[in-house]
N, C-alpha and C. Protein backbone atom coordinates (compact mmCIF):
# COMPACT_ATOMS: atom_id res chain seq x y z
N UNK A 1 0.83 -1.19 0.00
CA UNK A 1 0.00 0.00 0.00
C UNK A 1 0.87 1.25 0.00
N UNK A 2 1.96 0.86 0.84
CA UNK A 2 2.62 2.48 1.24
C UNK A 2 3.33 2.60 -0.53
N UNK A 3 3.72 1.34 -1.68
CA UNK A 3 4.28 1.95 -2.60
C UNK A 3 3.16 2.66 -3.23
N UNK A 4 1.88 2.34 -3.16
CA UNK A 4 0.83 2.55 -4.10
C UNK A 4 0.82 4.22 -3.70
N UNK A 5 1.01 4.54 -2.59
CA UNK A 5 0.73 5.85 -2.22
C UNK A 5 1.94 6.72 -2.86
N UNK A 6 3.43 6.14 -2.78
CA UNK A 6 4.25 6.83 -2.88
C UNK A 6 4.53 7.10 -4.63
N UNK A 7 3.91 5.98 -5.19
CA UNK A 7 3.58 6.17 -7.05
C UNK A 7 2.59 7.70 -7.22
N UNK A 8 1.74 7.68 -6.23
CA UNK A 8 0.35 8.18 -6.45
C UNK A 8 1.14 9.42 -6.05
N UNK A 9 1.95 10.31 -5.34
CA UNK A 9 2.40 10.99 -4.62
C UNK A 9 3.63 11.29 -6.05
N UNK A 10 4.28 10.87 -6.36
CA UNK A 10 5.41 10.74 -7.24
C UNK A 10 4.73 11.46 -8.52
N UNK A 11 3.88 10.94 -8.67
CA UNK A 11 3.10 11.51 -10.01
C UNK A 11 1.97 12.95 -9.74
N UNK A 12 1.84 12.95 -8.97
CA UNK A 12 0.89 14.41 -8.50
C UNK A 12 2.59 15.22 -8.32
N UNK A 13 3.09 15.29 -7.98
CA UNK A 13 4.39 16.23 -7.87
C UNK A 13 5.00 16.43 -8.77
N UNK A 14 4.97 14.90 -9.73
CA UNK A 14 5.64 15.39 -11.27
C UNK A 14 4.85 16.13 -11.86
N UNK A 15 3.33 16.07 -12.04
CA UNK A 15 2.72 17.22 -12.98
C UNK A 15 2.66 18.27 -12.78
N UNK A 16 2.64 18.62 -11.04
CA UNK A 16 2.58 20.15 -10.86
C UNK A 16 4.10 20.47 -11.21
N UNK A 17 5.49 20.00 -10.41
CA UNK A 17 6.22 20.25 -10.66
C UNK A 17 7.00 20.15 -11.96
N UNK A 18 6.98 19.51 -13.36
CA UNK A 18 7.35 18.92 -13.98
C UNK A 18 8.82 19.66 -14.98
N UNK A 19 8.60 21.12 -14.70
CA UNK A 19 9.24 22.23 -15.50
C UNK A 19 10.05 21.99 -14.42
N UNK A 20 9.78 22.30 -13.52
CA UNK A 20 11.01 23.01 -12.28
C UNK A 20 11.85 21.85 -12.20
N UNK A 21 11.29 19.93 -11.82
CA UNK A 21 12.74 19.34 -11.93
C UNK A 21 13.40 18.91 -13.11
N UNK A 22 13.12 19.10 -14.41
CA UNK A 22 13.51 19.30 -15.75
C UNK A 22 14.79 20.14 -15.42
N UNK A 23 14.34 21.33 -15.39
CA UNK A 23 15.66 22.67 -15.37
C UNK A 23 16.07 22.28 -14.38
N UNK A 24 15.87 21.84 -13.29
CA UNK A 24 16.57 21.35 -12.32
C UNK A 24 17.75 20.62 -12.72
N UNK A 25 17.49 19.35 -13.24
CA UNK A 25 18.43 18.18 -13.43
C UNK A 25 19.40 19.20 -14.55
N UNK A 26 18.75 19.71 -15.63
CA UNK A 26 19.38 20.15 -16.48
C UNK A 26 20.74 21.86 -15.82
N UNK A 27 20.08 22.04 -14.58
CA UNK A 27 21.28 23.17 -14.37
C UNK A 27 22.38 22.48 -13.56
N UNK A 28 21.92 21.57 -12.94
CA UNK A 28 23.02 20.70 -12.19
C UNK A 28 23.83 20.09 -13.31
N UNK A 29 23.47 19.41 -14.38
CA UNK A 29 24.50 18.51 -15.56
C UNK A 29 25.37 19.76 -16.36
N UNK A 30 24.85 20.83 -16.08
CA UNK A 30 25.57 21.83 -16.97
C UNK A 30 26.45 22.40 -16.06
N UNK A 31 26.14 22.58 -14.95
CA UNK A 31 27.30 22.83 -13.71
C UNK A 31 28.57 21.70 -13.41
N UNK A 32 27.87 20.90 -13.52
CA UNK A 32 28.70 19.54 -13.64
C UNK A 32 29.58 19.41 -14.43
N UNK A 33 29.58 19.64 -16.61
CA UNK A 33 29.96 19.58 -17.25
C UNK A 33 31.06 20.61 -17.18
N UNK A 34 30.64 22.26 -16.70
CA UNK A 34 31.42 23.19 -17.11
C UNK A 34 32.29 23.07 -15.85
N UNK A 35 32.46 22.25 -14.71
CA UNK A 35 32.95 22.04 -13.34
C UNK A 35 34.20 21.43 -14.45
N UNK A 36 33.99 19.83 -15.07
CA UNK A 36 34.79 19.26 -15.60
C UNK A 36 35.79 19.32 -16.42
N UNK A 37 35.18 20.49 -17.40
CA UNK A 37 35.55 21.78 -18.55
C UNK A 37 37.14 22.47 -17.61
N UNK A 38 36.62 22.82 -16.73
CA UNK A 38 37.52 23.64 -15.96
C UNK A 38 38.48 22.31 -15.30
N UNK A 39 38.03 20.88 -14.83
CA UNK A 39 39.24 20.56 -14.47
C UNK A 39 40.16 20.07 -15.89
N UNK A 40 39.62 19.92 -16.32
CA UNK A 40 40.42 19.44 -18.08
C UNK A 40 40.95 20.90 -18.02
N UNK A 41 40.69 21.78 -18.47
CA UNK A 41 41.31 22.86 -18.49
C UNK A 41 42.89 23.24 -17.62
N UNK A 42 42.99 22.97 -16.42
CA UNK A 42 43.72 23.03 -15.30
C UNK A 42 44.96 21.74 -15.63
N UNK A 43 44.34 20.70 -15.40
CA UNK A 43 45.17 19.50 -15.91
C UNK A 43 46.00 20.01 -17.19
N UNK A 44 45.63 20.44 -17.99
CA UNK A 44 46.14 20.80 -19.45
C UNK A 44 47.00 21.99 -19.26
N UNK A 45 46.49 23.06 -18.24
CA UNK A 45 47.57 23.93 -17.95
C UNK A 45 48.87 23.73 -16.94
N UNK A 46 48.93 22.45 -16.62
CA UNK A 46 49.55 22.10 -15.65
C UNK A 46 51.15 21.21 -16.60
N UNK A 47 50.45 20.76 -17.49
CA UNK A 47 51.36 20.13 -18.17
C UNK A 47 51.88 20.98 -19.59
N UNK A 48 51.28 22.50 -19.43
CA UNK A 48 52.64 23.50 -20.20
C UNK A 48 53.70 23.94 -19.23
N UNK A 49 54.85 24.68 -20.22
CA UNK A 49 55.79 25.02 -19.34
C UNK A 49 55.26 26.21 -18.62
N UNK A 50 54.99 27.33 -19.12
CA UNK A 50 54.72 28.80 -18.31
C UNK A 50 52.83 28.22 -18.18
N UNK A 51 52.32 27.74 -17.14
CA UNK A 51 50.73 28.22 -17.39
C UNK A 51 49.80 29.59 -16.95
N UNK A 52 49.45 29.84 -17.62
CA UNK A 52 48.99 30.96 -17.87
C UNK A 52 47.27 31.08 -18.12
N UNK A 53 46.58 32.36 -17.68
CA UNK A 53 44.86 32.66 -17.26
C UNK A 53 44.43 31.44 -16.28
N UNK A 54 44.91 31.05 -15.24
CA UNK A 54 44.40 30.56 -14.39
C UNK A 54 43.06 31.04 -13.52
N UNK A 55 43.36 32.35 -13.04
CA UNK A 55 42.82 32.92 -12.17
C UNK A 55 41.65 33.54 -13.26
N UNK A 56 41.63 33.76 -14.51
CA UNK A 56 41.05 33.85 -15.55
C UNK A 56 40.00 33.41 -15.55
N UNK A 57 40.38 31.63 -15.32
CA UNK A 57 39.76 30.51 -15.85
C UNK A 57 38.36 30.05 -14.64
N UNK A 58 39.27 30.62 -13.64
CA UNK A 58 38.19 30.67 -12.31
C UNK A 58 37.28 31.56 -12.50
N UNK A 59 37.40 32.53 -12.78
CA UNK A 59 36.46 34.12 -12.99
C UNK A 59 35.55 33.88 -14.10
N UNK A 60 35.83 32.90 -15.24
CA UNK A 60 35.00 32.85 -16.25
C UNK A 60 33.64 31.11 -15.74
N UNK A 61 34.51 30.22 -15.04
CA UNK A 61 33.83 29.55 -14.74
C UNK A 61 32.84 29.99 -13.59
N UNK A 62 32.95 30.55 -12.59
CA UNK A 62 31.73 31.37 -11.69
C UNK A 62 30.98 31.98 -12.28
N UNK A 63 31.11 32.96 -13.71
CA UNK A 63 30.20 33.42 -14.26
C UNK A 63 29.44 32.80 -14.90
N UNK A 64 29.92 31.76 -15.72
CA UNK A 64 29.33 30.68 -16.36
C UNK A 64 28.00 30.30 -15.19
N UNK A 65 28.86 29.77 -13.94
CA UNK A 65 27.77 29.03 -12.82
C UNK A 65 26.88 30.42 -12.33
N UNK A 66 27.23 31.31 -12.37
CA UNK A 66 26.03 32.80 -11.90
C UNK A 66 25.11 32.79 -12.78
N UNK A 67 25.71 32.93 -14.14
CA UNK A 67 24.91 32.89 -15.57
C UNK A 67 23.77 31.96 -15.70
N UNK A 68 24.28 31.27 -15.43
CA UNK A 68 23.05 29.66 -15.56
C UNK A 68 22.23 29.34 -14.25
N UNK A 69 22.46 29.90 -13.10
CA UNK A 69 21.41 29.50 -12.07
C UNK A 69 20.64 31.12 -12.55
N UNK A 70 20.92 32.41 -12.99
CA UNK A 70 20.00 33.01 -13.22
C UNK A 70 19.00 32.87 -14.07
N UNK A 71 19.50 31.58 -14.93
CA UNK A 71 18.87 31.53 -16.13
C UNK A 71 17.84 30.67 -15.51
N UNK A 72 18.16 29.59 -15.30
CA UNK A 72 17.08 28.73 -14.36
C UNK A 72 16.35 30.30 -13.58
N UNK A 73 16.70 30.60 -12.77
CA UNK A 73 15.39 31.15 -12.22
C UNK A 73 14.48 31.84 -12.70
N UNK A 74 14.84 33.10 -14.29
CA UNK A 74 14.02 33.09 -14.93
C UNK A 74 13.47 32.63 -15.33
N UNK A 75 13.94 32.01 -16.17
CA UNK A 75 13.01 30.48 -16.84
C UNK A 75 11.75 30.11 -16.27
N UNK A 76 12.04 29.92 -14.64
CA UNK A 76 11.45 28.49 -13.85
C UNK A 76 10.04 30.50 -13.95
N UNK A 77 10.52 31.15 -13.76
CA UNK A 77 9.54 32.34 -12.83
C UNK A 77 8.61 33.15 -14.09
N UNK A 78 9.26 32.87 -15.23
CA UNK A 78 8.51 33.08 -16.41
C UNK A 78 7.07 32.10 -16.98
N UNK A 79 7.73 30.93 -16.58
CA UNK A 79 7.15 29.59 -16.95
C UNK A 79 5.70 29.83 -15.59
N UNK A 80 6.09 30.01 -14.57
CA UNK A 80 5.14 30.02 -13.79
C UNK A 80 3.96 31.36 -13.89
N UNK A 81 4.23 32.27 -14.63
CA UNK A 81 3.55 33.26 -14.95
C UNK A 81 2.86 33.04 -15.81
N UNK A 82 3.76 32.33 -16.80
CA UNK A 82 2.54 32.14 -18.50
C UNK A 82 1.39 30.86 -17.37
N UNK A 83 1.84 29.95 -16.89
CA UNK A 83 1.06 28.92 -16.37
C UNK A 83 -0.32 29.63 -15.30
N UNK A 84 0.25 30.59 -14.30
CA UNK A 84 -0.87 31.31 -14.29
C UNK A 84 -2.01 32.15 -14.69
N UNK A 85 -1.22 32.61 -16.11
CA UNK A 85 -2.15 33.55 -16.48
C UNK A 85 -3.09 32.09 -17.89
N UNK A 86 -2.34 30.89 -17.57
CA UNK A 86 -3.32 29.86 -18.39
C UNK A 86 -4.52 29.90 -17.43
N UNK A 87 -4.23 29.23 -16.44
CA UNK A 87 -5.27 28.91 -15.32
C UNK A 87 -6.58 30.10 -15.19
N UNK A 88 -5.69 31.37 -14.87
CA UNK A 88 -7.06 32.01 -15.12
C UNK A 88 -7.94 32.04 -16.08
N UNK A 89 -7.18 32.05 -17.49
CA UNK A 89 -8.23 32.09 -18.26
C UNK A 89 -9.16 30.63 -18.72
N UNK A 90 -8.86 29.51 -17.87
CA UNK A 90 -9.01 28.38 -18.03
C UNK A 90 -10.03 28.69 -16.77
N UNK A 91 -10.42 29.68 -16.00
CA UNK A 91 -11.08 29.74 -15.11
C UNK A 91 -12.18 30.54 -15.14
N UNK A 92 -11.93 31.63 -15.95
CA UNK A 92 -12.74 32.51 -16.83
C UNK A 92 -13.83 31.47 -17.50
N UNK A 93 -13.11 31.10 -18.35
CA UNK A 93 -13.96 30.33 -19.33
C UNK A 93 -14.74 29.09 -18.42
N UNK A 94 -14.07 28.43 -17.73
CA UNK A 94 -15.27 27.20 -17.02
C UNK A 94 -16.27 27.75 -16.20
N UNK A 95 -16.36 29.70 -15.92
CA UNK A 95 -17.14 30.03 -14.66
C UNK A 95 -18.31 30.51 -15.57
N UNK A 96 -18.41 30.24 -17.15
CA UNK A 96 -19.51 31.01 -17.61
C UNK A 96 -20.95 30.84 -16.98
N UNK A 97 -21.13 29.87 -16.73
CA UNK A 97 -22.50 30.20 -16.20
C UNK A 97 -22.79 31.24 -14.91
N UNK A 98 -21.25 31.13 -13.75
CA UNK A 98 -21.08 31.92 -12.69
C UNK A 98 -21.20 33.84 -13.59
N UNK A 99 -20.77 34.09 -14.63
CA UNK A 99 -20.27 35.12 -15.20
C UNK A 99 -21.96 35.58 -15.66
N UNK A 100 -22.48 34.80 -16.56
CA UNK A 100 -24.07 34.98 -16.67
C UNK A 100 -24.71 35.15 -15.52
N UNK A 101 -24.73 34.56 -13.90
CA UNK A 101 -25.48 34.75 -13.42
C UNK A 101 -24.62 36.29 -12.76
N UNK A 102 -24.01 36.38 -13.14
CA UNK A 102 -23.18 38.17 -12.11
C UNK A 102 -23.96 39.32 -13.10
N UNK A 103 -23.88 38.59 -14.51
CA UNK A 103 -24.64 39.77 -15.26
C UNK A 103 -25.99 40.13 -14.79
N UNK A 104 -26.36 38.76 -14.63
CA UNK A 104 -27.98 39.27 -14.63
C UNK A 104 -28.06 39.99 -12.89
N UNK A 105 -27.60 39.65 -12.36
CA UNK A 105 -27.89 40.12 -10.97
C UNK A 105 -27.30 41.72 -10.84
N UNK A 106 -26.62 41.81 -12.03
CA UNK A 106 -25.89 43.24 -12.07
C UNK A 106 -27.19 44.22 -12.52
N UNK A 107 -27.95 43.09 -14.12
CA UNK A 107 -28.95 43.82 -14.49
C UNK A 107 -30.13 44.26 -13.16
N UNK A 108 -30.02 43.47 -12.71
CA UNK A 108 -31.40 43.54 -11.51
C UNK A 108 -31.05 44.70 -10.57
N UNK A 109 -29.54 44.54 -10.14
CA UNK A 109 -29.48 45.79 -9.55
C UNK A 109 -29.56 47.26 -10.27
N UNK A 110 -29.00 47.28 -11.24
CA UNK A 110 -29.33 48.47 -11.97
C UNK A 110 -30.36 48.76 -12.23
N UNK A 111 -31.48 47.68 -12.40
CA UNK A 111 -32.95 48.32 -12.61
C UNK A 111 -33.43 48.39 -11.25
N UNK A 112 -32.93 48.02 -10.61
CA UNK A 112 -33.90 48.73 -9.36
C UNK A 112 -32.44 50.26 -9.20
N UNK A 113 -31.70 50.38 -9.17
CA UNK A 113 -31.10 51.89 -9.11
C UNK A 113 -32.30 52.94 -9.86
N UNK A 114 -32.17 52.57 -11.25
CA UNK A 114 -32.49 53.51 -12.08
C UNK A 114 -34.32 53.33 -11.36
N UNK A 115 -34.94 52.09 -11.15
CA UNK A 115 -35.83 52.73 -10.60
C UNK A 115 -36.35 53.73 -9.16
N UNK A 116 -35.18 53.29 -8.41
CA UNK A 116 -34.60 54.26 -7.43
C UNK A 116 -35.04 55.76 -7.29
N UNK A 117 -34.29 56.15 -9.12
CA UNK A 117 -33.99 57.36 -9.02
C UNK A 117 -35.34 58.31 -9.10
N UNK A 118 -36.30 57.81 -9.87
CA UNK A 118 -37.74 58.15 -9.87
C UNK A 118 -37.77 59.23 -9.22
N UNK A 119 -38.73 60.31 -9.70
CA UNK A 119 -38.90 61.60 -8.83
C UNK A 119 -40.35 61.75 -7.79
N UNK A 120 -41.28 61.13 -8.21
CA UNK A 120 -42.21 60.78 -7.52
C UNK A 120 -42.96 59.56 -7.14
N UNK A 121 -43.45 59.36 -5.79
CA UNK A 121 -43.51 58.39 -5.23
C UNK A 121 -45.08 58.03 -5.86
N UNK A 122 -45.24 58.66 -5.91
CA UNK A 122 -46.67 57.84 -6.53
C UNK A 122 -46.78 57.71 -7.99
N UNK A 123 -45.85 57.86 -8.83
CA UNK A 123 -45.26 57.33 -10.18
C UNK A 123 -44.89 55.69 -9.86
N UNK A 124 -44.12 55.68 -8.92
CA UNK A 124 -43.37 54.44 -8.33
C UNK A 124 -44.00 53.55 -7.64
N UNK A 125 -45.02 53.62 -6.95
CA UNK A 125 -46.40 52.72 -6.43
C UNK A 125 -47.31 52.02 -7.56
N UNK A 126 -47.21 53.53 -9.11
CA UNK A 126 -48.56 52.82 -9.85
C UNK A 126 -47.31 51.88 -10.71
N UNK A 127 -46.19 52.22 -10.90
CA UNK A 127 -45.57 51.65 -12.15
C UNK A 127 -44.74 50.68 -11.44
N UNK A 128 -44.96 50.26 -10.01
CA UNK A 128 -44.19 49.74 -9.56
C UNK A 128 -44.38 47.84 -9.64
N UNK A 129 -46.01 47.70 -9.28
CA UNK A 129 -46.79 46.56 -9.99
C UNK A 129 -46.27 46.58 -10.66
N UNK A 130 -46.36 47.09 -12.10
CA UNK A 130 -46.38 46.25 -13.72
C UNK A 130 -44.94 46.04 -13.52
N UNK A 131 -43.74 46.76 -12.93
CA UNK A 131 -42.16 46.31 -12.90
C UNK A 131 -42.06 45.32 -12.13
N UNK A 132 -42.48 45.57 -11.21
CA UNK A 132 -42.49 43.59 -10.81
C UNK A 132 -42.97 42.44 -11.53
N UNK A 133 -44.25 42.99 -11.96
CA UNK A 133 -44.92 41.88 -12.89
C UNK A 133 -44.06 41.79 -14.42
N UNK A 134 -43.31 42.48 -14.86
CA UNK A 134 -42.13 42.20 -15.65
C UNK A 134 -40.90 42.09 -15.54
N UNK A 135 -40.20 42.41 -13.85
CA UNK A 135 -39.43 42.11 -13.67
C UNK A 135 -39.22 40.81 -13.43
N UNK A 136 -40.85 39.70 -12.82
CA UNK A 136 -40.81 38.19 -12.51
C UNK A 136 -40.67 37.61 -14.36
N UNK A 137 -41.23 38.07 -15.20
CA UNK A 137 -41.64 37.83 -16.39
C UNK A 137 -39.72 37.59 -17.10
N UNK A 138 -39.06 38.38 -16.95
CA UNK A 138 -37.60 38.70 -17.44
C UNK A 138 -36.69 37.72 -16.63
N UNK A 139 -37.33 37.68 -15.34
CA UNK A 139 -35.85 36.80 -14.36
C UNK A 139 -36.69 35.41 -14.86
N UNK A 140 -37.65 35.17 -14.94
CA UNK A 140 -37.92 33.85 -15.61
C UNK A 140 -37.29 33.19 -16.61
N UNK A 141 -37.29 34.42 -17.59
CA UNK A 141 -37.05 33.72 -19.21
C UNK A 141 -35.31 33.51 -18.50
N UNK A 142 -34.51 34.59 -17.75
CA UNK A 142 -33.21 35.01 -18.02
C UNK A 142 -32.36 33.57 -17.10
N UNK A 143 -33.56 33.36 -16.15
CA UNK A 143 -32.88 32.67 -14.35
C UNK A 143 -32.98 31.64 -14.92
N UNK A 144 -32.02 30.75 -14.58
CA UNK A 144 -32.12 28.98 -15.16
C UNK A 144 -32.43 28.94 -13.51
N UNK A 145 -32.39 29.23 -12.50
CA UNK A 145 -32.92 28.47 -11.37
C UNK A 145 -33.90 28.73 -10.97
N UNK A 146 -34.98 29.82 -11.56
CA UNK A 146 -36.24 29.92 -11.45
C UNK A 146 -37.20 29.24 -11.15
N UNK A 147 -37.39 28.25 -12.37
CA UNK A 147 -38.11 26.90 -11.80
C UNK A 147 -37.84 26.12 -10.15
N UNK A 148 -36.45 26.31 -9.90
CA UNK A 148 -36.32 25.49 -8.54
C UNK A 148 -36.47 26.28 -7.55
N UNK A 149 -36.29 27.18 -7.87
CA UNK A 149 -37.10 28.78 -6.23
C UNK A 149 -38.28 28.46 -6.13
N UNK A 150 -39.27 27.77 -7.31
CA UNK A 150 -40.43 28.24 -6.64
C UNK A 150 -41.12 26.64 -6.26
N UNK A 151 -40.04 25.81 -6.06
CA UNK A 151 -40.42 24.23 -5.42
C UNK A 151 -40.45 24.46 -4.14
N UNK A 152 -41.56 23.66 -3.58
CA UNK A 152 -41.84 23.94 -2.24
C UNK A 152 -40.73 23.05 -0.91
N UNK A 153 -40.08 21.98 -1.89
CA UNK A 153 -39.50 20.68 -1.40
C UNK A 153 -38.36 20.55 -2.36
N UNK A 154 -37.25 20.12 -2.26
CA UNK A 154 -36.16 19.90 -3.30
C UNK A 154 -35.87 18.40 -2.35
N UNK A 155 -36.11 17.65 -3.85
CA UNK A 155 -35.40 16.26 -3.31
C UNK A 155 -34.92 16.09 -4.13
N UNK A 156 -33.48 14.98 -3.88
CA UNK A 156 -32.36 14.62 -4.51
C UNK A 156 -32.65 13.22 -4.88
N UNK A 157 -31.87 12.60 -5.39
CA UNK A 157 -31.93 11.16 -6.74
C UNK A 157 -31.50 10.30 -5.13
N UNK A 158 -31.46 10.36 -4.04
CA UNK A 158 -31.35 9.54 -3.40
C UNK A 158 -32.43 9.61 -2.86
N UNK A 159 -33.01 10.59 -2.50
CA UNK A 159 -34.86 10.95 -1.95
C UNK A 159 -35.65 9.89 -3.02
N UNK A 160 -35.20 9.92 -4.41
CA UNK A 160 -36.44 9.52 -5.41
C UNK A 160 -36.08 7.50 -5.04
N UNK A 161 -34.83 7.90 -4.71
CA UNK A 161 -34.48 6.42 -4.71
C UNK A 161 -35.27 5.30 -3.33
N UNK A 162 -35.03 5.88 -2.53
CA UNK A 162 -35.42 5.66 -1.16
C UNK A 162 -37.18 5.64 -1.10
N UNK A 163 -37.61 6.53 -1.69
CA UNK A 163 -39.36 6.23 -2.24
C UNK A 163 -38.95 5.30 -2.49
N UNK A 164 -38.77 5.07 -4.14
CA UNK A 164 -38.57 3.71 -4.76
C UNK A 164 -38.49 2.36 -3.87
N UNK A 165 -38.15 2.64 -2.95
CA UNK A 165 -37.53 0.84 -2.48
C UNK A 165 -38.54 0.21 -2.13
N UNK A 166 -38.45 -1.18 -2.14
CA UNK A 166 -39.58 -1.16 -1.38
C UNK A 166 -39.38 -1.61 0.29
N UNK A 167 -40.60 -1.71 1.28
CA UNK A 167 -39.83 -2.12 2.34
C UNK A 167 -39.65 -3.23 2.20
N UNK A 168 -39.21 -4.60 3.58
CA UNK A 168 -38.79 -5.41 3.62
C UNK A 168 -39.34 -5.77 4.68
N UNK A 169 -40.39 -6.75 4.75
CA UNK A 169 -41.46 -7.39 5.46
C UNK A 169 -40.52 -8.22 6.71
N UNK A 170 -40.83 -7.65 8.03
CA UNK A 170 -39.94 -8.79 9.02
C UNK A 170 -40.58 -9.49 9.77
């Protein structure tokens, strides 16, 4: 069981993580390589007579290793930006029905503002009926949950199920 968990665990970390230990492995083998670069380098200056840019050779290999862990961190901090700004819009788009119902509730508030603003109150008593009686008429056609506001009882597919059974005679 405990491997089943640690597969299951192994693979949820590789997908979120999957960029970061990529460049990972890949800035360590390149640190590694240009580490080796430099001892070949050294060895080879060791066996001329005068050797010469040593201290050179150090100054260019640290930059090399500065160079490349900055690069990884852009990389890794770029990559995580484009990936967020996926998600949102991957979030945008799955909330449309949430986004339709903000409109309409936006519309509802604005028509009651603008009916708000009305200058007289007994304009707003007689015209206030027929705006309800078309404001129920509009949230009908507009409200997909309309129909279920006005159920007196909401039962679920386990309610219909549980009717269904039958009992069991003891």
């Amino acid at each position: 069981m405990n491997k089943l968990i640690n597969i299951i665990l192994s693979g949820l970390l590789w997908r979120k993580y999957k960029f970061f230990i990529l460049s990972l492995i890949v800035l360590i083998a390149f640190i590694f390589v240009v580490g080796q670069v430099h001892q070949d380098y050294l060895r080879y200056n060791e066996l001329q007579d005068t050797p010469t840019n040593i201290g050179l050779s150090f100054a260019v290999k640290w930059l090399i290793w500065a160079g490349s862990i900055i690069l990884f961190l852009v990389a890794n901090h770029y990559f995580n930006q484009h990936k967020r700004k996926q998600k949102e819009l991957a979030s945008e788009q799955s909330n449309s029905a949430l986004s339709k119902l903000l409109k309409w509730k936006s519309r509802i508030s604005s028509s009651d503002t603008t009916s708000s603003n009305d200058s007289s109150k007994t304009q707003r008593k007689a015209s206030g009926a027929e705006h309800d009686r078309a404001e129920k008429s509009n949230v009908s056609e507009s409200d997909p949950f309309a129909a279920i506001r006005k159920k007196e009882k909401l039962r679920s597919y386990a309610d219909v199920v549980i009717e269904k059974k039958p009992d069991k005679p003891t």
